[in-house]
Protein backbone atom coordinates (compact mmCIF):
# COMPACT_ATOMS: atom_id res chain seq x y z
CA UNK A 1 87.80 7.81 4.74
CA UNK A 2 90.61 5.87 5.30
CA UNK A 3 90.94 7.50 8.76
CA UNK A 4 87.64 6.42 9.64
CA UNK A 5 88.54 3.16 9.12
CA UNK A 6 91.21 3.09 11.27
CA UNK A 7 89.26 5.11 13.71
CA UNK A 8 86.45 2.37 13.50
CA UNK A 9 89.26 -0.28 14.05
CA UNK A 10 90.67 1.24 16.88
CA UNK A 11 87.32 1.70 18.45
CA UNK A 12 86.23 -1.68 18.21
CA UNK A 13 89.41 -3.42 19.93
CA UNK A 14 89.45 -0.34 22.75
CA UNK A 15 85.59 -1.21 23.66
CA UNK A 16 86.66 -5.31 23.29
CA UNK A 17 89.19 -4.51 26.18
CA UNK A 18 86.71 -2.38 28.10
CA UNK A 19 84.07 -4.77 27.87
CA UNK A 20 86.58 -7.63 29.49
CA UNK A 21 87.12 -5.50 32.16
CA UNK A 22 83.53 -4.19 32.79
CA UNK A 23 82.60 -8.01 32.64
CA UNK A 24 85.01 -8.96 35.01
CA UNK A 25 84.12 -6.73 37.66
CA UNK A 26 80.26 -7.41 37.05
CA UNK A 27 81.44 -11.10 38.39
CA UNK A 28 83.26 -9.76 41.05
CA UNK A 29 79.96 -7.48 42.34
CA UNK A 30 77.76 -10.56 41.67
CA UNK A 31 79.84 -12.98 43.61
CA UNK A 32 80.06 -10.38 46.43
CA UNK A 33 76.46 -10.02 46.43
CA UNK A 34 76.52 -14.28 47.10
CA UNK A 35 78.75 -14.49 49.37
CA UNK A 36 77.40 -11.75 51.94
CA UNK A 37 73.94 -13.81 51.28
CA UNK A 38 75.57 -16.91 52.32
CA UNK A 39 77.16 -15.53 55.37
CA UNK A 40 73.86 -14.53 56.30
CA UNK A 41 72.35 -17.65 56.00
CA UNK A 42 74.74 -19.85 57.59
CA UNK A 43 75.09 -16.97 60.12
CA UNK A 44 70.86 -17.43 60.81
CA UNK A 45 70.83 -21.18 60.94
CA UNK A 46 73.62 -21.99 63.46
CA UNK A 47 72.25 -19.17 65.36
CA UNK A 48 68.66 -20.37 65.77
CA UNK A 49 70.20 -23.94 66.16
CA UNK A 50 72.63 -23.11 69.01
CA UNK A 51 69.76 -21.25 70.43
CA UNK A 52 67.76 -24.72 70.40
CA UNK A 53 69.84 -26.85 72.16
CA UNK A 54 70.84 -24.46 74.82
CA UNK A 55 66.74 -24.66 75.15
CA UNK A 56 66.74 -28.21 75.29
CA UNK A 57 69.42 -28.72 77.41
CA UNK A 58 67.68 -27.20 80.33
CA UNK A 59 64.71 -29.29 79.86
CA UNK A 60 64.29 -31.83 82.85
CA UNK A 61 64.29 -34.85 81.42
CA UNK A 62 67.31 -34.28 79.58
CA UNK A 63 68.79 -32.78 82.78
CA UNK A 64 68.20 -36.11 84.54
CA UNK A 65 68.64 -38.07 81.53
CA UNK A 66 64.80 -40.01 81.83
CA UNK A 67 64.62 -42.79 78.79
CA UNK A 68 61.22 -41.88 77.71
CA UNK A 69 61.17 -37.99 77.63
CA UNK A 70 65.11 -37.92 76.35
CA UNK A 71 64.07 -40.31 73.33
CA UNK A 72 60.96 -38.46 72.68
CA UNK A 73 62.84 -34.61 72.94
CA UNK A 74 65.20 -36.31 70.34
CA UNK A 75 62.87 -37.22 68.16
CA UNK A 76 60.74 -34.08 68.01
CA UNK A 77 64.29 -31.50 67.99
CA UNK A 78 65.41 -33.74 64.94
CA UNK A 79 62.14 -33.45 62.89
CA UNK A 80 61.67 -29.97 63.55
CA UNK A 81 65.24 -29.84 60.87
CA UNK A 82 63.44 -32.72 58.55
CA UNK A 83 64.30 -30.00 55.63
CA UNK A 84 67.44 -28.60 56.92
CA UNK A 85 70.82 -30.17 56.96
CA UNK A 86 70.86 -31.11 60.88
CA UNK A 87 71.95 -34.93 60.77
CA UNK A 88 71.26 -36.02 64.14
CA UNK A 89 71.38 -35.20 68.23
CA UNK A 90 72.63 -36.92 70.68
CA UNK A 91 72.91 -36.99 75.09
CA UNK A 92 76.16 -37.44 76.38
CA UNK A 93 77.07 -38.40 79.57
CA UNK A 94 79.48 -36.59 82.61
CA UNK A 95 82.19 -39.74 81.84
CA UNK A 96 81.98 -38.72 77.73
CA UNK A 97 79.75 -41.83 76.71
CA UNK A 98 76.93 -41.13 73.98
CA UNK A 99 73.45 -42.36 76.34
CA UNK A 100 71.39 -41.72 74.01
CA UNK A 101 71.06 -40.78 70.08
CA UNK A 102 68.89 -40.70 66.78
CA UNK A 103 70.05 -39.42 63.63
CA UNK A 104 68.04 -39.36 60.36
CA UNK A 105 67.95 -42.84 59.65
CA UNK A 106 67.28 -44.15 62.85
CA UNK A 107 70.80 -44.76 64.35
CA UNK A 108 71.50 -43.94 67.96
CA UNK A 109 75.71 -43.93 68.40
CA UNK A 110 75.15 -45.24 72.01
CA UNK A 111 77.95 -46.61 73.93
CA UNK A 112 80.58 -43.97 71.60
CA UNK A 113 83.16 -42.28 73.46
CA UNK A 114 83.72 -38.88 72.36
CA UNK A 115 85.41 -37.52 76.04
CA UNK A 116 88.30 -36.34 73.27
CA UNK A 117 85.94 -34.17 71.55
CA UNK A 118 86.75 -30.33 71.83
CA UNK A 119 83.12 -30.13 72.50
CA UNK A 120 82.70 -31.87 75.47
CA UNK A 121 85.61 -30.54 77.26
CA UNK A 122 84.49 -26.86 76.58
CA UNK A 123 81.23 -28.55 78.16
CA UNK A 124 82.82 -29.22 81.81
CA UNK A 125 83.43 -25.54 82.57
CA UNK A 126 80.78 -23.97 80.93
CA UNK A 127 77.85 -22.18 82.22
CA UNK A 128 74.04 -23.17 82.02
CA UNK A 129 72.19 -22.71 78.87
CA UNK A 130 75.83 -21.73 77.10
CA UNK A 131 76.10 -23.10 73.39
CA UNK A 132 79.22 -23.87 71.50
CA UNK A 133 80.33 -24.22 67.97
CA UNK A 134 82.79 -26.71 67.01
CA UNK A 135 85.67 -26.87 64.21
CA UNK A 136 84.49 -29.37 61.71
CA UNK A 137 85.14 -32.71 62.48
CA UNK A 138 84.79 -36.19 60.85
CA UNK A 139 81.91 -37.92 62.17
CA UNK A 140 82.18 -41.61 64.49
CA UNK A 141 78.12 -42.44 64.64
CA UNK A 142 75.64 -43.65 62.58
CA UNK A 143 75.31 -42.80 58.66
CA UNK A 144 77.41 -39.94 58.58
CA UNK A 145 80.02 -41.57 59.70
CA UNK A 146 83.61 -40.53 58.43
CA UNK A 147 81.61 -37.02 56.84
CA UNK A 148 82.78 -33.73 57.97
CA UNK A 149 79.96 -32.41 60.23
CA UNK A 150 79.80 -29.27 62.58
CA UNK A 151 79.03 -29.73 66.21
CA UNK A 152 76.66 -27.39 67.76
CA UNK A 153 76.73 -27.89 71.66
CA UNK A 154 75.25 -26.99 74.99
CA UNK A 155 76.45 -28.13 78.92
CA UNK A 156 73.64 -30.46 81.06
CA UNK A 157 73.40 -29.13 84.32
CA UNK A 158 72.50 -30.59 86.99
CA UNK A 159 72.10 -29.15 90.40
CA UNK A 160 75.10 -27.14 90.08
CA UNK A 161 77.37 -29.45 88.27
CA UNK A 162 78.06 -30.84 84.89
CA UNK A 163 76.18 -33.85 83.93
CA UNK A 164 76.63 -34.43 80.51
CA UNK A 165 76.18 -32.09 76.97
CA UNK A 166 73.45 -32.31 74.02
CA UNK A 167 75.25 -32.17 70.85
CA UNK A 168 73.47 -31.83 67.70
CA UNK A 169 75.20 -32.11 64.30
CA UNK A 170 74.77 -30.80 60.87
CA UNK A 171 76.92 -32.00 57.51
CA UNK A 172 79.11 -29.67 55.83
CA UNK A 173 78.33 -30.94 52.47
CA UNK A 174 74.46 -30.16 53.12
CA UNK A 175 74.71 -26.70 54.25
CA UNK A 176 76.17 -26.26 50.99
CA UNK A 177 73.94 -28.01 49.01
CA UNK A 178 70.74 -26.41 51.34
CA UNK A 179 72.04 -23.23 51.27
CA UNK A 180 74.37 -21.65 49.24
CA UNK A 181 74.25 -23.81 45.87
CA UNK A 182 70.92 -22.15 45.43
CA UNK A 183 72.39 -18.80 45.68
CA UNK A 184 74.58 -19.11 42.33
CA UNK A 185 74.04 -17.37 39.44
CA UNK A 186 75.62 -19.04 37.36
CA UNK A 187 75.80 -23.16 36.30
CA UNK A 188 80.19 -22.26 36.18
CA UNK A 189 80.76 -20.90 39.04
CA UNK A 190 82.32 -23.16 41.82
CA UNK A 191 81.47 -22.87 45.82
CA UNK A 192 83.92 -23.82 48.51
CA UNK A 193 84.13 -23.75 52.30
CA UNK A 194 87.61 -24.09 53.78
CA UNK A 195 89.04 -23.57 57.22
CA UNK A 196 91.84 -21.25 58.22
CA UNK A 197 94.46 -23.93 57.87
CA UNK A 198 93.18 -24.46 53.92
CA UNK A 199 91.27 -27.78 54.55
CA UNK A 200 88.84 -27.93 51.95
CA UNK A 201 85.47 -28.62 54.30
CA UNK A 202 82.95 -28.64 51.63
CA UNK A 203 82.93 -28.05 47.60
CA UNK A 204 81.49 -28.33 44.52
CA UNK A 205 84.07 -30.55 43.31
CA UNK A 206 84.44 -33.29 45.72
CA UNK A 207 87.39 -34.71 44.99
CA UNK A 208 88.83 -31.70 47.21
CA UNK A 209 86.88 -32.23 50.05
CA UNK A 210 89.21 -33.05 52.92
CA UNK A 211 92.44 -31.83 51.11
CA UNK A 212 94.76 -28.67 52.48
CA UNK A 213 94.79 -26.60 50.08
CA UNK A 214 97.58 -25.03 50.42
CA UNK A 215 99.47 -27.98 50.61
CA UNK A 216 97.80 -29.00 47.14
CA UNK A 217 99.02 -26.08 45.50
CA UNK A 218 102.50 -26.00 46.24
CA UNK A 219 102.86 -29.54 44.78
CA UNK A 220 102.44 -27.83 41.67
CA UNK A 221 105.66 -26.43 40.08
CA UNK A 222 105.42 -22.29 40.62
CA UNK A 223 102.81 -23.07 43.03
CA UNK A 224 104.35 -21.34 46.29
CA UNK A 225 103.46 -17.81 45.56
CA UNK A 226 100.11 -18.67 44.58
CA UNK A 227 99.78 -20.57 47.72
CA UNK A 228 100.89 -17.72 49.88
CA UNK A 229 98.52 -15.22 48.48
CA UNK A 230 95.87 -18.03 48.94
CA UNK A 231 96.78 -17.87 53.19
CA UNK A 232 96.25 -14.71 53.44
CA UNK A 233 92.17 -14.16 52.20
CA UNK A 234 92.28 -17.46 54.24
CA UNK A 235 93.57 -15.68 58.10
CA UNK A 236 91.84 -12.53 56.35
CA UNK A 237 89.17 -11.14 59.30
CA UNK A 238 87.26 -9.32 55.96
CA UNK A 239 85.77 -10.13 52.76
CA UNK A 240 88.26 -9.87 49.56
CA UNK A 241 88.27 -10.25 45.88
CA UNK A 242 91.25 -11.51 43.46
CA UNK A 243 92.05 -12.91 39.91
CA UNK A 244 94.71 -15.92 40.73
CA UNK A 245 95.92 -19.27 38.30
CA UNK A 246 94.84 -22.00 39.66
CA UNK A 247 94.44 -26.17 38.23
CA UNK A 248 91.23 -26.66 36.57
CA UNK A 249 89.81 -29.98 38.39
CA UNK A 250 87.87 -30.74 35.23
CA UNK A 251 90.26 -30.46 32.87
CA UNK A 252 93.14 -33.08 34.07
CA UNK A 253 94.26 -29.74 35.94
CA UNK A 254 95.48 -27.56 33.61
CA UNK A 255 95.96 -24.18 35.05
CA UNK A 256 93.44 -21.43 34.34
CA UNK A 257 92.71 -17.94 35.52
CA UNK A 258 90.28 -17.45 38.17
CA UNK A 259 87.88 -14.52 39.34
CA UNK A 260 87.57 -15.42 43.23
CA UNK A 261 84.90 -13.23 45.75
CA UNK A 262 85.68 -14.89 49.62
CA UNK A 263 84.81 -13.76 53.10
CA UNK A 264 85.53 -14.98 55.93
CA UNK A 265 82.66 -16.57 58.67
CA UNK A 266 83.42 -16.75 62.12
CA UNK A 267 81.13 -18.64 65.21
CA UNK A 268 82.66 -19.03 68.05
CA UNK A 269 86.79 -20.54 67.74
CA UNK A 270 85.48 -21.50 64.29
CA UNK A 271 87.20 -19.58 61.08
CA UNK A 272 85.75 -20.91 58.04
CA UNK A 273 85.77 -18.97 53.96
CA UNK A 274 83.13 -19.09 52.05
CA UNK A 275 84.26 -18.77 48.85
CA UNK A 276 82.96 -18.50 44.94
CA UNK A 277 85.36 -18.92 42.13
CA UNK A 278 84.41 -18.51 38.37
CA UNK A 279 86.71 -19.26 35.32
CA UNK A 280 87.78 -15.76 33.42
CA UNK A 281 87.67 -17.60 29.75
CA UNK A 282 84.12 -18.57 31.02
CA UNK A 283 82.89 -14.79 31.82
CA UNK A 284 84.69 -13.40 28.77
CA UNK A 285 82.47 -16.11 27.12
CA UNK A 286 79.42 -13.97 28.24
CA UNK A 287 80.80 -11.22 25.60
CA UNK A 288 80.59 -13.09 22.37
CA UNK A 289 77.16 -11.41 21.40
CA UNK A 290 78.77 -7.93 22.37
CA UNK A 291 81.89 -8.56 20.37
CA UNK A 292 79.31 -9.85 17.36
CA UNK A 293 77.46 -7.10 17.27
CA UNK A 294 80.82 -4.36 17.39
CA UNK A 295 82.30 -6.81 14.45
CA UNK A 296 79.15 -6.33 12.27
CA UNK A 297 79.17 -2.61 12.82
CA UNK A 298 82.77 -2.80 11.88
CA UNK A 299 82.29 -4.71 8.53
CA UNK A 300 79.43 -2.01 8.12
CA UNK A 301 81.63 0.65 8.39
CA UNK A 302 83.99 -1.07 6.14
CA UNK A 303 81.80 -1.51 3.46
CA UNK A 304 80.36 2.10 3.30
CA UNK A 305 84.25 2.99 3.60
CA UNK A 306 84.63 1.10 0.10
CA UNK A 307 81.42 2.41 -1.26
CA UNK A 308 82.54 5.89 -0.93
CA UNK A 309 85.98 4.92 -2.11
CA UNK A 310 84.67 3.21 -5.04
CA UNK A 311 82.57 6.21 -5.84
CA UNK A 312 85.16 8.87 -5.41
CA UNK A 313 87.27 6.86 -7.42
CA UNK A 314 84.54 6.43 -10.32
CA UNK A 315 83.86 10.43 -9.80
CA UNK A 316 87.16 11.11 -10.28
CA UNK A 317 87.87 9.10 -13.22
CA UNK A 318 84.53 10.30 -15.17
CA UNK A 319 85.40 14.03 -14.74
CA UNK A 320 88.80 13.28 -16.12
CA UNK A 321 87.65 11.51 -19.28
CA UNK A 322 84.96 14.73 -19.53
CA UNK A 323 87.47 17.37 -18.86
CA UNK A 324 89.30 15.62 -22.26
């Protein structure tokens, strides 16, 4: 009997262990399962949208930049996104001056130089009906002003030469909060985007939006290993899964353990990671009722133990006192 006990003991840690570890890898599929969801989106809508302004661009009133159709080819490209994260559009001209604009809330940007923009110098040499993808880039017009937005861009030609670029923006922050929030399963779990450099582009804690990283973590003393292992899933050209310590933002950044699913998303010379992170005290949380239900079969087991005990023992004493 006593062996059973032990046995039942034994048992009951060995399948507490095995359940962390099951548990932990049911994250990691899960989060896998997100991410490759999210790359799909995001992969679909800057697609179909570089595929629209190379469409527009070709149009001829935006090739010979007429007031009344540009304004009114704005308008209609912009509502066709009313429930998307597209911000706003705007004309540019051969010299790099915004001619004409309109972003959600009415704002136009005209008169803005952007002839510094990676964008419009791609524009110069490229061909007809081309689009381009920009890094992410803090915004100069209207009301997304100083917000990371993506540029999505295609050349104006006109008769053979370059006469400006359409540009149409979306926000970072939106994407995330159009697209891939909804794709959690779980109220814990934390979304970021990042670039290759570790620039936090967009995330569910926005404090961190805007900060490297990297650079973040190895302020923090022991930080420079973690840091380094953090580089590589960020120049990593496929999808990865890790456990790392990292500061807990919500908890005056004390470090906890992390379960982290990323993969990285590439369009055109951008490199961006999409990446989910869930705390491991949190998913071990998820096998409480497990670890109930063992410990109740274990204090059952216990108790018939003792029962048997206590009636061997009774047994035992009865047929001595009969045997006198």
């Amino acid at each position: 009997m006593i062996t059973a006990l032990v046995i039942g003991i034994f048992v009951y840690f060995q399948q507490g262990t095995s359940t962390q570890s099951a548990l932990a890898e049911q994250v990691f599929e899960r989060e896998e399962i997100v991410v490759k969801a999210g790359n799909v989106l995001l992969d679909a809508f800057i697609g179909h949208l570089g595929n629209q302004i190379s469409a527009y661009s070709t149009r001829p009133d935006i090739i010979s930049f007429d007031p009344q159709g540009v304004q009114t080819d704005l308008r209609v490209l912009l509502e066709s996104w009313k429930d998307g994260p597209v911000s706003g559009v705007v004309l540019v001209d051969a010299n790099g001056l915004v001619k004409f604009g309109l972003d959600r809330q009415g704002n136009t940007g005209v008169g803005t130089d952007v002839s510094d923009r990676e964008y419009f110098n791609w524009a110069k040499t490229a061909k007809e009906s081309d689009s381009f993808v920009g890094d992410p880039i803090l915004s100069r017009i209207g009301f997304t002003k100083g917000e990371y937005i993506v540029p999505v861009a295609s050349p104006v030609i006109k008769n053979g030469k370059f006469n400006g670029v359409l540009v149409a923006s979306f926000l970072l922050n939106e994407v995330t909060t159009k697209f891939l929030n909804p794709l959690i399963i779980s109220d814990d779990a934390l979304i970021y985007l990042t670039d290759q450099n570790g620039v936090i582009l967009s995330a569910s804690i926005p404090s961190l939006v805007g900060v490297n990283y990297l650079d973040y973590v190895r302020s923090i003393p022991g930080g420079t290993n973690i840091s380094q292992t953090l580089s590589m899933t960020l120049t990593s050209a496929t999808e990865g899964k890790l456990g790392v310590s990292l500061p807990d933002e919500t908890k005056s950044r004390t470090p906890s353990q992390y379960l982290i699913v990323y993969s990285p998303i590439f369009f055109g010379s951008s490199h961006w990671v999409f990446s989910i992170a869930t705390q491991k005290d949190i998913t071990l949380s998820y096998a409480k009722p497990f670890y109930k239900n063992q410990l109740m079969s274990l204090i059952y087991l216990i108790v018939v133990v003792l029962v048997f005990a206590i009636a061997g023992i009774t047994s035992y004493r009865v047929g001595s006192r009969i045997k006198k």
